[in-house]
C-alpha atoms as a PDB file:
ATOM      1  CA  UNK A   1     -60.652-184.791  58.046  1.00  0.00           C
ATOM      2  CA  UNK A   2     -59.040-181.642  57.531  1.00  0.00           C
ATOM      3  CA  UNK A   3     -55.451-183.314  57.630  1.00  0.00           C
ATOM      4  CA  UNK A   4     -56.404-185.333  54.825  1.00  0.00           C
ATOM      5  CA  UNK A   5     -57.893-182.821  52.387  1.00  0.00           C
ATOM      6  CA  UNK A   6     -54.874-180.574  53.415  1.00  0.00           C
ATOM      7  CA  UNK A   7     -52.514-183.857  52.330  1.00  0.00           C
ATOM      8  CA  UNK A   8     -54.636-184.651  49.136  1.00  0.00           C
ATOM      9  CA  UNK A   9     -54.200-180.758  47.748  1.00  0.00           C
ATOM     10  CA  UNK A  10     -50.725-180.852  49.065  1.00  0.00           C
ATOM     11  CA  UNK A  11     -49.776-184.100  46.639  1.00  0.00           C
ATOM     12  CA  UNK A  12     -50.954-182.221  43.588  1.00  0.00           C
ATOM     13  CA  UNK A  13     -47.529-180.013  43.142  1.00  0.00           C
ATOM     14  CA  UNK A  14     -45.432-183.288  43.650  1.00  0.00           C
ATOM     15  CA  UNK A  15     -47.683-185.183  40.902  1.00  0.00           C
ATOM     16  CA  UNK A  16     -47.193-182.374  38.696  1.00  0.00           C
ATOM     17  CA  UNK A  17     -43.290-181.881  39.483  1.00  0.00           C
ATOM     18  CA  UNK A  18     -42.802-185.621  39.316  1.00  0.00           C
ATOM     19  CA  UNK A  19     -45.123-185.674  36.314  1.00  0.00           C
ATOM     20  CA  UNK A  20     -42.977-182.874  34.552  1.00  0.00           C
ATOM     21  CA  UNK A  21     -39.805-184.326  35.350  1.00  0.00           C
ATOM     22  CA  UNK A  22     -40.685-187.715  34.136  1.00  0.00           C
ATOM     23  CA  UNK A  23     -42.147-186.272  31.060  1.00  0.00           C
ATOM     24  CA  UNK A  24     -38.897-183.822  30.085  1.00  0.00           C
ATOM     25  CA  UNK A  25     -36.935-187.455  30.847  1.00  0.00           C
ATOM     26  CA  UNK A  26     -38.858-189.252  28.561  1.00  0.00           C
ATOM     27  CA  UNK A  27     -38.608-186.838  25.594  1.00  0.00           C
ATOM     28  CA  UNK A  28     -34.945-186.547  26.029  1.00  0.00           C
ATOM     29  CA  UNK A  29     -34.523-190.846  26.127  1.00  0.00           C
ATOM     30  CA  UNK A  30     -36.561-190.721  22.760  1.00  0.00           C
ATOM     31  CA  UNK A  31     -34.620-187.967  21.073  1.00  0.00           C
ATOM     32  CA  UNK A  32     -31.475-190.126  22.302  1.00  0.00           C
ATOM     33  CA  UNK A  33     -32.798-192.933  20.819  1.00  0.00           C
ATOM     34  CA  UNK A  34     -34.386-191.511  17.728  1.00  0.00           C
ATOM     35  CA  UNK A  35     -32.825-193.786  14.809  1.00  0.00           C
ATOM     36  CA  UNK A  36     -31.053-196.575  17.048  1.00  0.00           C
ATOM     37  CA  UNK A  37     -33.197-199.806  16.559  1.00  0.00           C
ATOM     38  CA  UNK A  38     -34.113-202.013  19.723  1.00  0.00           C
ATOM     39  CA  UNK A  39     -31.351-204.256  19.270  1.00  0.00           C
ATOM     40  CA  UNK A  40     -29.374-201.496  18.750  1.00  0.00           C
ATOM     41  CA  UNK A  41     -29.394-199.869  22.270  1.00  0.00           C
ATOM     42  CA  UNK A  42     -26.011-198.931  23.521  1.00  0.00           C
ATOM     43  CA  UNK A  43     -24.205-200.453  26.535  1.00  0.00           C
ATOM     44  CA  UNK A  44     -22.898-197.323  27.491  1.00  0.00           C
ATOM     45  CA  UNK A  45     -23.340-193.663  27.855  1.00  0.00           C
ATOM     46  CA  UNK A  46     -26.216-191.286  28.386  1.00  0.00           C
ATOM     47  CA  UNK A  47     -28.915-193.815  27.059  1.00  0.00           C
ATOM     48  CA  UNK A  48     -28.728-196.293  29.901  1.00  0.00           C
ATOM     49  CA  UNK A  49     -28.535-193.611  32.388  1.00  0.00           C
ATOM     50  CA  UNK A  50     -31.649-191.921  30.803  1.00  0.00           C
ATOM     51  CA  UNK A  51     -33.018-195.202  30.991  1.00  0.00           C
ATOM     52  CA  UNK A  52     -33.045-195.860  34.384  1.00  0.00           C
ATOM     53  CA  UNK A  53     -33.941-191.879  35.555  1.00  0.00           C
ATOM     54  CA  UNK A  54     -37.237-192.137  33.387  1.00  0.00           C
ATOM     55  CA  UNK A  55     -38.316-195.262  35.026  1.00  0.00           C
ATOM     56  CA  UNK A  56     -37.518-194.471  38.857  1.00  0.00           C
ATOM     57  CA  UNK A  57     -39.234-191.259  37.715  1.00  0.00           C
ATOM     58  CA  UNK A  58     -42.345-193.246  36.111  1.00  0.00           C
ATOM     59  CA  UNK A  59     -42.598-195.355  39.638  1.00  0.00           C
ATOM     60  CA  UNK A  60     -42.337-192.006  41.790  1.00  0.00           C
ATOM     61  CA  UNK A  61     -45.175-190.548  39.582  1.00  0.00           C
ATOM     62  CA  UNK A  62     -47.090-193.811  40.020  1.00  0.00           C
ATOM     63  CA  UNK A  63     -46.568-194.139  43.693  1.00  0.00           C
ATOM     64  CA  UNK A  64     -47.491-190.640  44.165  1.00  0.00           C
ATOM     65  CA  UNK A  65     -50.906-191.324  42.103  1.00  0.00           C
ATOM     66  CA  UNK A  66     -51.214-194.461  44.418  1.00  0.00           C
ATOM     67  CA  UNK A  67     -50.666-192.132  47.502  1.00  0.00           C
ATOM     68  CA  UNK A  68     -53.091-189.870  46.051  1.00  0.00           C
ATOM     69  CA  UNK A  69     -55.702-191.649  45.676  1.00  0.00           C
ATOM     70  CA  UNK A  70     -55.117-193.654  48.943  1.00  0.00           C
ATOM     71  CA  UNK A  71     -55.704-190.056  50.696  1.00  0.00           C
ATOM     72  CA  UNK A  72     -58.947-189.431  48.366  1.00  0.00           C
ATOM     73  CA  UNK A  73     -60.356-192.997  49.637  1.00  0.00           C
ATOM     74  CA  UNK A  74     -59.813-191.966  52.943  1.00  0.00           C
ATOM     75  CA  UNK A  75     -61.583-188.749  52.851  1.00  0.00           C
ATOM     76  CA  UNK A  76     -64.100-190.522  50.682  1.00  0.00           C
ATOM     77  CA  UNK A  77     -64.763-193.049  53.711  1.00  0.00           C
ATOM     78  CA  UNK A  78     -64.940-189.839  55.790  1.00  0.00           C
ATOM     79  CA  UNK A  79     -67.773-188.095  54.330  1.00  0.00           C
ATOM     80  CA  UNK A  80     -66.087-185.739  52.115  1.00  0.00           C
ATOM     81  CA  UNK A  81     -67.136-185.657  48.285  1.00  0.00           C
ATOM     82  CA  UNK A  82     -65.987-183.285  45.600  1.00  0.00           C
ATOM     83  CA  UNK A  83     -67.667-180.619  43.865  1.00  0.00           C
ATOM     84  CA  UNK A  84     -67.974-182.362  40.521  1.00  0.00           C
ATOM     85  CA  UNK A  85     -68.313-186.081  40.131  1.00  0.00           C
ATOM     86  CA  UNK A  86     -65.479-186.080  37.624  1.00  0.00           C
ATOM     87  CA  UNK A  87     -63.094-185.845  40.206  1.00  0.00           C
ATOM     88  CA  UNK A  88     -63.703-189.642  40.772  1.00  0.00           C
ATOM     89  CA  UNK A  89     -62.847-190.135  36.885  1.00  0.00           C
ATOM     90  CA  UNK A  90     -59.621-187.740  36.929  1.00  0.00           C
ATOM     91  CA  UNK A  91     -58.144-189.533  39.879  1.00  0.00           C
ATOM     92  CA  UNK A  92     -58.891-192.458  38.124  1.00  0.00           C
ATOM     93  CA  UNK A  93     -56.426-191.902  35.476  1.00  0.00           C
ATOM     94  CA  UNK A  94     -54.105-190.472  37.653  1.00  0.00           C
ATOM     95  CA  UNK A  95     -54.010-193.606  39.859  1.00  0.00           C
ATOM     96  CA  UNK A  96     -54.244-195.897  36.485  1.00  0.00           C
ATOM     97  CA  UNK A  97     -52.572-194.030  33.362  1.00  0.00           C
ATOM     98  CA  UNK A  98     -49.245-195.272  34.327  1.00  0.00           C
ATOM     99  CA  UNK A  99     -49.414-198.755  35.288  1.00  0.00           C
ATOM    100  CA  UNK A 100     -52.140-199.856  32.323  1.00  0.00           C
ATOM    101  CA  UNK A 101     -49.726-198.076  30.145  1.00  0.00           C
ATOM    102  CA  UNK A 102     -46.787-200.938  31.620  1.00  0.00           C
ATOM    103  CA  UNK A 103     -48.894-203.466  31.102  1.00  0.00           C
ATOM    104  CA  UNK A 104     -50.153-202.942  27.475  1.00  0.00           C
ATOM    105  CA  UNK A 105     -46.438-202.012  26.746  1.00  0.00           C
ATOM    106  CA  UNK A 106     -44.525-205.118  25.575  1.00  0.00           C
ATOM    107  CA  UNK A 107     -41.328-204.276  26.654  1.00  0.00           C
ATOM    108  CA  UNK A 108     -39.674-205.433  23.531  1.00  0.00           C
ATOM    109  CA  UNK A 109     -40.223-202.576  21.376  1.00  0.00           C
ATOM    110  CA  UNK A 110     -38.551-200.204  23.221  1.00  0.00           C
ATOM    111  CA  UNK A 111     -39.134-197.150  21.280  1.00  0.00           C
ATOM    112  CA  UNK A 112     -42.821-197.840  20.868  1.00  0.00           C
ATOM    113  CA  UNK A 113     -43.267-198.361  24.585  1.00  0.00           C
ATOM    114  CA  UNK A 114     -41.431-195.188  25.283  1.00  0.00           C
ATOM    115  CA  UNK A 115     -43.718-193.174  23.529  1.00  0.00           C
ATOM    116  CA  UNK A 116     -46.671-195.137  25.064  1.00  0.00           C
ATOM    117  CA  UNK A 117     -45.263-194.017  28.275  1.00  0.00           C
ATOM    118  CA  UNK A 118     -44.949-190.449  27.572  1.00  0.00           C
ATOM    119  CA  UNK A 119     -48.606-190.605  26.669  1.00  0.00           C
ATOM    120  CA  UNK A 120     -49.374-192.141  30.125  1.00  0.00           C
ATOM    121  CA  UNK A 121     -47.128-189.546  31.872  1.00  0.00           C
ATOM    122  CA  UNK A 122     -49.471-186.640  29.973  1.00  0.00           C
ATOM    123  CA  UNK A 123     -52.325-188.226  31.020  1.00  0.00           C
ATOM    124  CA  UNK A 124     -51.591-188.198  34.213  1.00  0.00           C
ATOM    125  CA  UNK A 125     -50.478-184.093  34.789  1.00  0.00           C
ATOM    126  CA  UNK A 126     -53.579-183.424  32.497  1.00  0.00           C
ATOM    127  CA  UNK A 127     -55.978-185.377  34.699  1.00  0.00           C
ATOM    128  CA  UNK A 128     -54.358-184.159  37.999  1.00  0.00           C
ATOM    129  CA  UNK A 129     -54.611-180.606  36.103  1.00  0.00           C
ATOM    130  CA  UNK A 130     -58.277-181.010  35.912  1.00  0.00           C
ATOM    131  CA  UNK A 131     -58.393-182.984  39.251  1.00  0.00           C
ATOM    132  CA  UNK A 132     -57.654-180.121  40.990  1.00  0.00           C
ATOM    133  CA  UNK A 133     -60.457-177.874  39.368  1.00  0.00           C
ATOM    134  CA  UNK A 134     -62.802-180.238  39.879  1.00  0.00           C
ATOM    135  CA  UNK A 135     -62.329-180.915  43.423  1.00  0.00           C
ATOM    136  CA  UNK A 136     -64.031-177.940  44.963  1.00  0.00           C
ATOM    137  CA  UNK A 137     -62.979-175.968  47.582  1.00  0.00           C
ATOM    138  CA  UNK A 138     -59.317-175.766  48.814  1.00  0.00           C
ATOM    139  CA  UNK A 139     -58.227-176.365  52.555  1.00  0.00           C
ATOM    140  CA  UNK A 140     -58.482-173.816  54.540  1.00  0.00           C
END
């Protein structure tokens, strides 16, 4: 039991890090885009590239949530409960923010989905923010 609460406080700084660097990727692929239309994305350059780093970065960040919350279940099965109740609804989004943000996205307004990603990605470090304080005490 303690190797599992040790693993689910030791995930936070990777959500977070994966989180932050997902987020600063995002914000740079909009400011790249800002005034090219959907039809007009580029074949070439830093666009594509950005492209592609913001969404291996937005499936690390979901995995990670995923992983997360696979560790919280387990401890959860174990006997262990948090502090506050909320923790259940913070890990929620962490685990969810991401992939319900892909899914109302239509992927043909590119810009539009971008920025509903971002959203999802600050969701996510602001629940596992608050995650963390309500989870109670830390491994020992």
């Amino acid at each position: 039991m303690q190797t599992l609460l040790s693993l689910h406080f030791l995930m936070v700084p990777l959500i977070l890090a994966a989180g932050a660097l997902t987020l600063i990727a995002g914000i740079t692929l909009l400011v790249l885009r800002r005034g090219l239309s959907d039809a007009d994305a580029p074949g070439s350059g830093s666009v594509p590239r950005f492209t592609r780093i913001f969404r291996v970065l937005l499936w690390v960040t979901a995995g990670l949530g995923a992983i997360q919350a696979l560790f919280g279940g387990l401890i959860y099965l174990n006997g262990g409960r948090p502090e506050d109740a909320l923790h259940f609804v913070y890990g929620g989004i962490v685990l969810l923010a991401i992939p319900v943000a892909y899914v109302y996205s239509d992927q043909k307004r590119v810009r539009r989905d971008l920025i509903i990603m971002v959203i999802a990605v600050i969701a996510v470090i602001g629940a596992a923010v608050r995650a963390l304080m309500t989870g109670g005490a830390l491994p020992q």
